[in-house]
N, C-alpha and C. Protein backbone atom coordinates (compact mmCIF):
# COMPACT_ATOMS: atom_id res chain seq x y z
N UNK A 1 0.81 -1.19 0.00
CA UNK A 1 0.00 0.00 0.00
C UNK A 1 0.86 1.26 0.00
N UNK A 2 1.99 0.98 0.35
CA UNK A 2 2.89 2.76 0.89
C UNK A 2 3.31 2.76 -0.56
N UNK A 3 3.85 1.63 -1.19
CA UNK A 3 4.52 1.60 -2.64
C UNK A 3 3.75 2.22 -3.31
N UNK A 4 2.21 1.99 -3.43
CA UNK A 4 1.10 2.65 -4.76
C UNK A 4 1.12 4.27 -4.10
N UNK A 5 0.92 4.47 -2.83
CA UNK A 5 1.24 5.76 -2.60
C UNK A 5 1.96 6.57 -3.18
N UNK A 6 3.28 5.83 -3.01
CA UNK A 6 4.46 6.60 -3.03
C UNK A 6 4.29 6.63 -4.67
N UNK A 7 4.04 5.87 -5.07
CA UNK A 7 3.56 5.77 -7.07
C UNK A 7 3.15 7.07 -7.04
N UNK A 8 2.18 7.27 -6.23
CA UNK A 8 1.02 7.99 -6.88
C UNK A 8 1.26 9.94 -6.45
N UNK A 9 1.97 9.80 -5.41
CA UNK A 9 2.57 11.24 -5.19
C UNK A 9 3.62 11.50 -6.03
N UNK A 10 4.26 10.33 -6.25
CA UNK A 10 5.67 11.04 -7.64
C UNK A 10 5.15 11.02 -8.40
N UNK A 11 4.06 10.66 -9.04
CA UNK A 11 3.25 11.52 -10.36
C UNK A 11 2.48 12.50 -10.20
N UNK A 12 1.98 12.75 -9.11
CA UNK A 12 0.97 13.86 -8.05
C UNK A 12 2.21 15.54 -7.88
N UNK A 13 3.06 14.75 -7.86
CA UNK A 13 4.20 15.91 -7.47
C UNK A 13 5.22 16.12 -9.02
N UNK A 14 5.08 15.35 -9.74
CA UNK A 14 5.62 15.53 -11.31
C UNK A 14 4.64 16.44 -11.86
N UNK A 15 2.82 16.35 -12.03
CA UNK A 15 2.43 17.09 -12.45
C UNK A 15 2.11 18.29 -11.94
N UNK A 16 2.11 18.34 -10.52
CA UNK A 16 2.48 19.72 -9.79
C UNK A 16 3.72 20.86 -10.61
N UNK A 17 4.28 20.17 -10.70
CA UNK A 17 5.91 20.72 -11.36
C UNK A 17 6.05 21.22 -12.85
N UNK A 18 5.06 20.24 -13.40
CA UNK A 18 4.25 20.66 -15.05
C UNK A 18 3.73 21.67 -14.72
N UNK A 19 2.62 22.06 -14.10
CA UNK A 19 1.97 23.10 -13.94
C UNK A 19 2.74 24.36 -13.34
N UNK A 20 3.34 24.13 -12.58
CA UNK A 20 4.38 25.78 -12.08
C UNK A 20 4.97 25.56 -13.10
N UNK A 21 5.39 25.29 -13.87
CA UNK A 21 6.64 25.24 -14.89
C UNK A 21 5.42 26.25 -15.91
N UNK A 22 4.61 25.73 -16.31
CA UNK A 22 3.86 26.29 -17.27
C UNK A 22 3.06 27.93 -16.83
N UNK A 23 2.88 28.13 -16.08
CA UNK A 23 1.97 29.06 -15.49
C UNK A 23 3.29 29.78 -14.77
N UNK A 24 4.34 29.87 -14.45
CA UNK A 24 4.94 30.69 -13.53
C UNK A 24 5.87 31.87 -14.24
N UNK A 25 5.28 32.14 -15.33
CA UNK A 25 5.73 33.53 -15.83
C UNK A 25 4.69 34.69 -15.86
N UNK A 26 3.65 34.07 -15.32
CA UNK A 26 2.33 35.11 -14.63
C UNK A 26 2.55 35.09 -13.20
N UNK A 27 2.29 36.38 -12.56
CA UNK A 27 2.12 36.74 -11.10
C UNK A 27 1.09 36.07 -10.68
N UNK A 28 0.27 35.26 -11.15
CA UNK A 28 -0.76 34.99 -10.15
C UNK A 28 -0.43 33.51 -10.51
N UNK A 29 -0.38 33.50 -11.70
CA UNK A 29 0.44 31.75 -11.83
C UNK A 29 1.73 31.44 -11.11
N UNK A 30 2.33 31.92 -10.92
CA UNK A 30 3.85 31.73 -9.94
C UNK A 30 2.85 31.60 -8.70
N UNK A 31 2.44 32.77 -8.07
CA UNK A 31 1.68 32.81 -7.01
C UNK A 31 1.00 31.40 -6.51
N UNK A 32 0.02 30.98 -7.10
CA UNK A 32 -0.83 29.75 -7.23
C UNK A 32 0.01 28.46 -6.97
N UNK A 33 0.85 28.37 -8.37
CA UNK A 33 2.13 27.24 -8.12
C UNK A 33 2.85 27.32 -7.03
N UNK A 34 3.41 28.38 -6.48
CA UNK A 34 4.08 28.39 -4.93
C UNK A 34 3.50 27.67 -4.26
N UNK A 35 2.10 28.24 -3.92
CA UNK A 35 1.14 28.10 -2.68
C UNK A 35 0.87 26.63 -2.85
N UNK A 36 0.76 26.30 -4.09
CA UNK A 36 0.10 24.43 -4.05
C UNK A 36 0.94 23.86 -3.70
N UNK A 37 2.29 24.32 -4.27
CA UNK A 37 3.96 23.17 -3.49
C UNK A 37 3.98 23.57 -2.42
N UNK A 38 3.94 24.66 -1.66
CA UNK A 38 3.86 24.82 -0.53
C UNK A 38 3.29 24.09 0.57
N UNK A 39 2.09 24.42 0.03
CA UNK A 39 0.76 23.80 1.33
C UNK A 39 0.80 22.09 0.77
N UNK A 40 0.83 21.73 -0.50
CA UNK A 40 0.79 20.43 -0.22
C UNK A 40 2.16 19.80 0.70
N UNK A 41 3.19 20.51 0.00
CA UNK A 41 4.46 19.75 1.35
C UNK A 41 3.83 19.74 2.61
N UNK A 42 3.66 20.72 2.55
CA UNK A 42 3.19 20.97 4.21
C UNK A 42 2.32 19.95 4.56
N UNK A 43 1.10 19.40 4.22
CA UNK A 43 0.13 19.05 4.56
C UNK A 43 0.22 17.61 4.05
N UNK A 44 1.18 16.81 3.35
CA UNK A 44 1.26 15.46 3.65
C UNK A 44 1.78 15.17 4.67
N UNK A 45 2.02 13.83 5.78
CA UNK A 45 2.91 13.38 6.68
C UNK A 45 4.19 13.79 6.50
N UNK A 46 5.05 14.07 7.19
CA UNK A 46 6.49 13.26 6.66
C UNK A 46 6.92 11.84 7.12
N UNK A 47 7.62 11.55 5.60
CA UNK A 47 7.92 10.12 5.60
C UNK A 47 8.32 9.88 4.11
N UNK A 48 8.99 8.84 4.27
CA UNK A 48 9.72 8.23 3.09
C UNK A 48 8.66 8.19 1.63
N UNK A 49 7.41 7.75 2.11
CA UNK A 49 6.59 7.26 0.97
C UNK A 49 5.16 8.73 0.49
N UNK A 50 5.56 9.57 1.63
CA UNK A 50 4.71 10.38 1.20
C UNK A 50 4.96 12.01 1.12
N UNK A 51 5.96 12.74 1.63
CA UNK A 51 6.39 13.89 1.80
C UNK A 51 7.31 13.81 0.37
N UNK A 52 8.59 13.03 0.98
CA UNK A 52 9.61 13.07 -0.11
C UNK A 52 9.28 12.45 -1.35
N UNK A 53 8.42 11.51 -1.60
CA UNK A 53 7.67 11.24 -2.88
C UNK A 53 7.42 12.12 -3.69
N UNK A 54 6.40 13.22 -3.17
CA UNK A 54 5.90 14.31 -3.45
C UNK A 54 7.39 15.52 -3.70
N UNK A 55 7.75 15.35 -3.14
CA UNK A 55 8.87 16.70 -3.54
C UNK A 55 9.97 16.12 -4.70
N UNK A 56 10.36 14.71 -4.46
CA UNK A 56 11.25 13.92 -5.88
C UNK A 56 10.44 14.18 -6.99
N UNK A 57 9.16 13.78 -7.25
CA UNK A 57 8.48 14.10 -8.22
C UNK A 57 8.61 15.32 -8.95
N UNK A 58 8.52 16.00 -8.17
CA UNK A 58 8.04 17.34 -7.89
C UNK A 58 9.43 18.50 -8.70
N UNK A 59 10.28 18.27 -7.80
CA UNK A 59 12.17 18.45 -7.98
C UNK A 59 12.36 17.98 -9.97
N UNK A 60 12.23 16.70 -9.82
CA UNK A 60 12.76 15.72 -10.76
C UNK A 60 11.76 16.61 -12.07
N UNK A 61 10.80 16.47 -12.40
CA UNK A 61 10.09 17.19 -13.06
C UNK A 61 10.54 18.95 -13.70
N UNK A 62 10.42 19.60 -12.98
CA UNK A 62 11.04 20.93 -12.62
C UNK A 62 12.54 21.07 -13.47
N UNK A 63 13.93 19.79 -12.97
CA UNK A 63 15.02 19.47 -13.39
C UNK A 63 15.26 19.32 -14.69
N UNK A 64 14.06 18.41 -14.90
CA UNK A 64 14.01 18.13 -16.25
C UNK A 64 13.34 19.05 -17.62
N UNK A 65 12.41 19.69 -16.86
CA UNK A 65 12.02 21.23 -17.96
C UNK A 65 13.07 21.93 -17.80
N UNK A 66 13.92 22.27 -16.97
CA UNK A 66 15.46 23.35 -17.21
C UNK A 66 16.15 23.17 -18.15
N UNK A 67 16.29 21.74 -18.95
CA UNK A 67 17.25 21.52 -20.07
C UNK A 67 16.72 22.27 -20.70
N UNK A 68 17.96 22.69 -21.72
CA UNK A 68 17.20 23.91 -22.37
C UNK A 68 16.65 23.18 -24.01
N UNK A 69 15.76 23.48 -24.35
CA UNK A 69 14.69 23.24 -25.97
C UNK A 69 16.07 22.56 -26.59
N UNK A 70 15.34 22.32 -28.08
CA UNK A 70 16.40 21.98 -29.28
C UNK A 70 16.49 23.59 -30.31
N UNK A 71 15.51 24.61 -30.04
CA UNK A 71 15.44 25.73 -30.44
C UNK A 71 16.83 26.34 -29.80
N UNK A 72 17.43 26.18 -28.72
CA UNK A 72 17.83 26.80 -28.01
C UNK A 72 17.53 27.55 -26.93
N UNK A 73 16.40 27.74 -26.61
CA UNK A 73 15.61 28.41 -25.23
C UNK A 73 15.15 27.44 -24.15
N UNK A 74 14.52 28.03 -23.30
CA UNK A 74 14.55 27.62 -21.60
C UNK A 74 12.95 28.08 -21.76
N UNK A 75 11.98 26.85 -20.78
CA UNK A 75 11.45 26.68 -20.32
C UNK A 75 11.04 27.69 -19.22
N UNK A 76 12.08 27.87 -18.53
CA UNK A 76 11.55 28.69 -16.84
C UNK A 76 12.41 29.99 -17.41
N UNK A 77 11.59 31.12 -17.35
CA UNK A 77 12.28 32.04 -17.59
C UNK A 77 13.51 32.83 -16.65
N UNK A 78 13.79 33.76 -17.38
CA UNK A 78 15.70 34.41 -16.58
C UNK A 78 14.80 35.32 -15.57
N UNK A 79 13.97 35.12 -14.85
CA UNK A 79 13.24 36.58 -14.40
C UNK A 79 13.20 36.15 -12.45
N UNK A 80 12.44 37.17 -11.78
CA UNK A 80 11.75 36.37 -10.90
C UNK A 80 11.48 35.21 -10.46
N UNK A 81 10.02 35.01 -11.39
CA UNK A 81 9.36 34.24 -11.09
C UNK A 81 10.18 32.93 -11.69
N UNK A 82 11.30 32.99 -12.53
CA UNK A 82 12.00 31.82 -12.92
C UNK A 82 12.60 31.17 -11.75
N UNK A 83 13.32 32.12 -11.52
CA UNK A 83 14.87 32.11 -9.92
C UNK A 83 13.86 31.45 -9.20
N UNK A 84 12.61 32.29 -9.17
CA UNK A 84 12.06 31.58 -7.37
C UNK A 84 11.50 29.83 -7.70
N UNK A 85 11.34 29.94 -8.71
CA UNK A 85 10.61 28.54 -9.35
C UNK A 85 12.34 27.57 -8.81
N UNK A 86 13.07 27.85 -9.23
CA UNK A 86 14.36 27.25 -9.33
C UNK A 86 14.79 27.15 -7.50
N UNK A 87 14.73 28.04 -6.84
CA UNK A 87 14.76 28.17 -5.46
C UNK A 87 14.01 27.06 -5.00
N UNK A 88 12.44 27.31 -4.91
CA UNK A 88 11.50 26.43 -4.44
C UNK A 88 12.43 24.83 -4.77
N UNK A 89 12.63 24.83 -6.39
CA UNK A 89 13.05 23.55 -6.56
C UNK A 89 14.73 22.96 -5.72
N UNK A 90 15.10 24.08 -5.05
CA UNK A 90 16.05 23.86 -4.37
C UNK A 90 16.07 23.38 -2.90
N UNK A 91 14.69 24.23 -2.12
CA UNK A 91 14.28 23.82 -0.33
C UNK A 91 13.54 22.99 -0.58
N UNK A 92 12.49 22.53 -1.78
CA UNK A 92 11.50 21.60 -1.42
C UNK A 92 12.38 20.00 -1.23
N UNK A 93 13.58 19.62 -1.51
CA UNK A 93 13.92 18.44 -0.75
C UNK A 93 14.73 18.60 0.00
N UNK A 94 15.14 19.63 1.03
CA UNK A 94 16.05 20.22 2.32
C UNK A 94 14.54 19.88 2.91
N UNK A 95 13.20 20.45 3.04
CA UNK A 95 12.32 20.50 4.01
C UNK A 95 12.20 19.07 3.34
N UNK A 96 11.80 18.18 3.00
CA UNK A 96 11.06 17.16 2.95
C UNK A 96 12.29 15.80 3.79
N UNK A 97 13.81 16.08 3.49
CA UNK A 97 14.78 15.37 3.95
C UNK A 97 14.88 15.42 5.12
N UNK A 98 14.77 16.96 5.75
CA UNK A 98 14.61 17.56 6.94
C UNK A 98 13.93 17.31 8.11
N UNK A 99 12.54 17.07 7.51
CA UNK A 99 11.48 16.72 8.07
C UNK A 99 11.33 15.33 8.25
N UNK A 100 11.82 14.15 7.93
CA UNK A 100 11.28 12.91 7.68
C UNK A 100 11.74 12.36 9.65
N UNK A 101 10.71 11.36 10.02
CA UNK A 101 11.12 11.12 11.27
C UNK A 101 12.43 10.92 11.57
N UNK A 102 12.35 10.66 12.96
CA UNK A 102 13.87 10.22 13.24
C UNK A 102 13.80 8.91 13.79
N UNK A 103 14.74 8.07 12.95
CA UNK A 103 14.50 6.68 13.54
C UNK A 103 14.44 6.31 15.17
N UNK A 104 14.03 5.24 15.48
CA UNK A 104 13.78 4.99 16.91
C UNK A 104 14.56 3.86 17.32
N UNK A 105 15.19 4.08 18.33
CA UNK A 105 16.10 3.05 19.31
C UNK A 105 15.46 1.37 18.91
N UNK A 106 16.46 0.96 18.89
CA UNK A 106 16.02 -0.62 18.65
C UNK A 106 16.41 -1.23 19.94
N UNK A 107 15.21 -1.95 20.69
CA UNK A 107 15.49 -2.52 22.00
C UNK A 107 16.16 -3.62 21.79
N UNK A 108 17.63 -3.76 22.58
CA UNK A 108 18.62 -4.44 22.79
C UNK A 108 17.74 -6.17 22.59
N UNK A 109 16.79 -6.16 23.91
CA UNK A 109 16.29 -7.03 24.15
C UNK A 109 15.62 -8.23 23.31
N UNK A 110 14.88 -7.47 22.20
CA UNK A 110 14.02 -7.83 21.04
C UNK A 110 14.51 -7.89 19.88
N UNK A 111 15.50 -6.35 19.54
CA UNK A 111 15.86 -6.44 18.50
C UNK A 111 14.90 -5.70 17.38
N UNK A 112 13.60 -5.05 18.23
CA UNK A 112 12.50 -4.33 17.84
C UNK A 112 12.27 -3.16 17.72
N UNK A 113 11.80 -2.18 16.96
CA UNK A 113 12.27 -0.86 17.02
C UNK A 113 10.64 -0.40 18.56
């Protein structure tokens, strides 16, 4: 079950990344795209299969519109709203790495976490 999850936020968080990519040379489209990567990081658990899912997707996507065309041009523009698109794609896996629990003592006894 965590596996189809985790499926389903790295495509959940890939097309997140389509969409700011596309819309973030408008102020209210940058705006919008922030706020959805934002609040959705925020508002999944953290954890291996569902925070950082969502932000690899998310990252990886983003990474991959930066190559630049076969025209010769770029995707995310030289501006603002480019940099911050490129930023975001820089903290959203510091907070998601950041955030993930912290493992728990394994009792000597058991051998059990």
């Amino acid at each position: 079950m965590r596996l189809l999850a985790a499926v389903g936020l790295l495509v959940v968080g890939a097309v997140t990344g389509i969409a700011a990519v596309a819309v973030h040379d408008r102020v209210w489209g940058f705006v919008l795209a922030a706020a959805a990567t934002v609040v959705t990081t925020l508002a999944l658990p953290p954890g291996w299969w569902s925070r950082l899912a969502f932000a690899i997707g998310w990252v990886a996507m983003v990474g991959w519109l930066t190559i630049p065309r076969p025209e010769g041009d770029y995707l995310i523009s030289q501006d603002w709203q480019g940099y911050s698109v490129l930023g975001i794609a820089l903290l959203l896996p510091i907070v998601a790495v950041g955030t993930l629990p912290r493992p728990r003592p394994r009792d000597p006894r058991t051998g059990t976490p």
